[in-house]
Protein backbone atom coordinates (compact mmCIF):
# COMPACT_ATOMS: atom_id res chain seq x y z
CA UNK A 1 43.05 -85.85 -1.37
CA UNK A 2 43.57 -84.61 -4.92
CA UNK A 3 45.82 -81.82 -4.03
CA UNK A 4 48.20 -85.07 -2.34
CA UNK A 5 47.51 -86.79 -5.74
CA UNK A 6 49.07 -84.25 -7.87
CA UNK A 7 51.66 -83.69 -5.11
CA UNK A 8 52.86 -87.59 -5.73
CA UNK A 9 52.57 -87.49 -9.27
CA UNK A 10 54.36 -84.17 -9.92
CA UNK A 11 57.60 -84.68 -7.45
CA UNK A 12 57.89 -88.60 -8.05
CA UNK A 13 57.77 -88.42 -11.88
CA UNK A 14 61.66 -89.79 -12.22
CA UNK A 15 62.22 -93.00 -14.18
CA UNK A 16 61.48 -95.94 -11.30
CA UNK A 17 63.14 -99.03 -11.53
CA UNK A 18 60.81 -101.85 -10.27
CA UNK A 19 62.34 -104.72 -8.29
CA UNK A 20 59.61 -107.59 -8.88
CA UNK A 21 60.44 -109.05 -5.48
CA UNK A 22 60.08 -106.07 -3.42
CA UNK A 23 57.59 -103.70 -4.83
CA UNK A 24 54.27 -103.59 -3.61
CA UNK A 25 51.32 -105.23 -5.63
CA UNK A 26 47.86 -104.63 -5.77
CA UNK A 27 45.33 -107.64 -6.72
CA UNK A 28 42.19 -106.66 -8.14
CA UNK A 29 39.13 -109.60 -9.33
CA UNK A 30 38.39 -109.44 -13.04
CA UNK A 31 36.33 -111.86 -15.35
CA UNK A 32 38.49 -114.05 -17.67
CA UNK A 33 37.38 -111.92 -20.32
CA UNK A 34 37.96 -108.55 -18.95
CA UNK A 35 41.65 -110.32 -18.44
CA UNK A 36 41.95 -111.23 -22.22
CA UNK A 37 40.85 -107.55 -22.96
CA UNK A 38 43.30 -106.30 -20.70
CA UNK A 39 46.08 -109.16 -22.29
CA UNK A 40 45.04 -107.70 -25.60
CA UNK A 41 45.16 -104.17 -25.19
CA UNK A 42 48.59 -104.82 -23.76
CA UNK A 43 49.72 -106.23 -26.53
CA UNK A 44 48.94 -103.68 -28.88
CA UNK A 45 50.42 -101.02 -26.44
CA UNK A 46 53.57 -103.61 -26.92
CA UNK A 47 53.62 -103.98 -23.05
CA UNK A 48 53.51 -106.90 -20.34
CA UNK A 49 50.13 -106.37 -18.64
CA UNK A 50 51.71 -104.96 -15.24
CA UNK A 51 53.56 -102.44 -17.10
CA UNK A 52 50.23 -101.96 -19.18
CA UNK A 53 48.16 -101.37 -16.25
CA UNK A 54 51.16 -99.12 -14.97
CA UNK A 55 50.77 -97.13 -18.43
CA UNK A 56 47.54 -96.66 -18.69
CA UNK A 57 46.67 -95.17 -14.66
CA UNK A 58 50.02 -93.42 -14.06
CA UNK A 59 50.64 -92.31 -17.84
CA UNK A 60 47.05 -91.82 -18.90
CA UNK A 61 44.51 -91.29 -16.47
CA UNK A 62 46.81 -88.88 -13.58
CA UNK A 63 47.71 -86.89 -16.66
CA UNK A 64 44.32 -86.10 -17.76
CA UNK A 65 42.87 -86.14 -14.39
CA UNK A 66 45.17 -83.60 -13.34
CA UNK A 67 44.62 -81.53 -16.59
């Protein structure tokens, strides 16, 4: 499983274009606080929350996680 993770991290990492209409989406439940965190944090990063979210597990976490 993590040998397929760094297989789809290291061979897809090309700029993506998202289509909002046609890309997949993932829901997830979070408190109305835990949103305004995540709103916040967003903000700072100067990003819309989907791209935020985007950022922070494909940019952040993979990266580490792989290091």
């Amino acid at each position: 499983m993590i040998r397929e993770l760094i297989e789809m991290f290291l061979l897809k990492k090309k700029d993506k274009d998202y289509d909002s209409y046609r890309d997949e989406r993932i829901y997830i439940r979070v408190t109305k606080d835990e949103k305004d965190i995540i709103r916040k944090l967003a903000k700072c990063q100067c990003l819309d929350t989907s791209n935020f979210v985007r950022w922070l597990i494909f940019g952040k976490y993979l990266d580490d996680f792989i290091k």
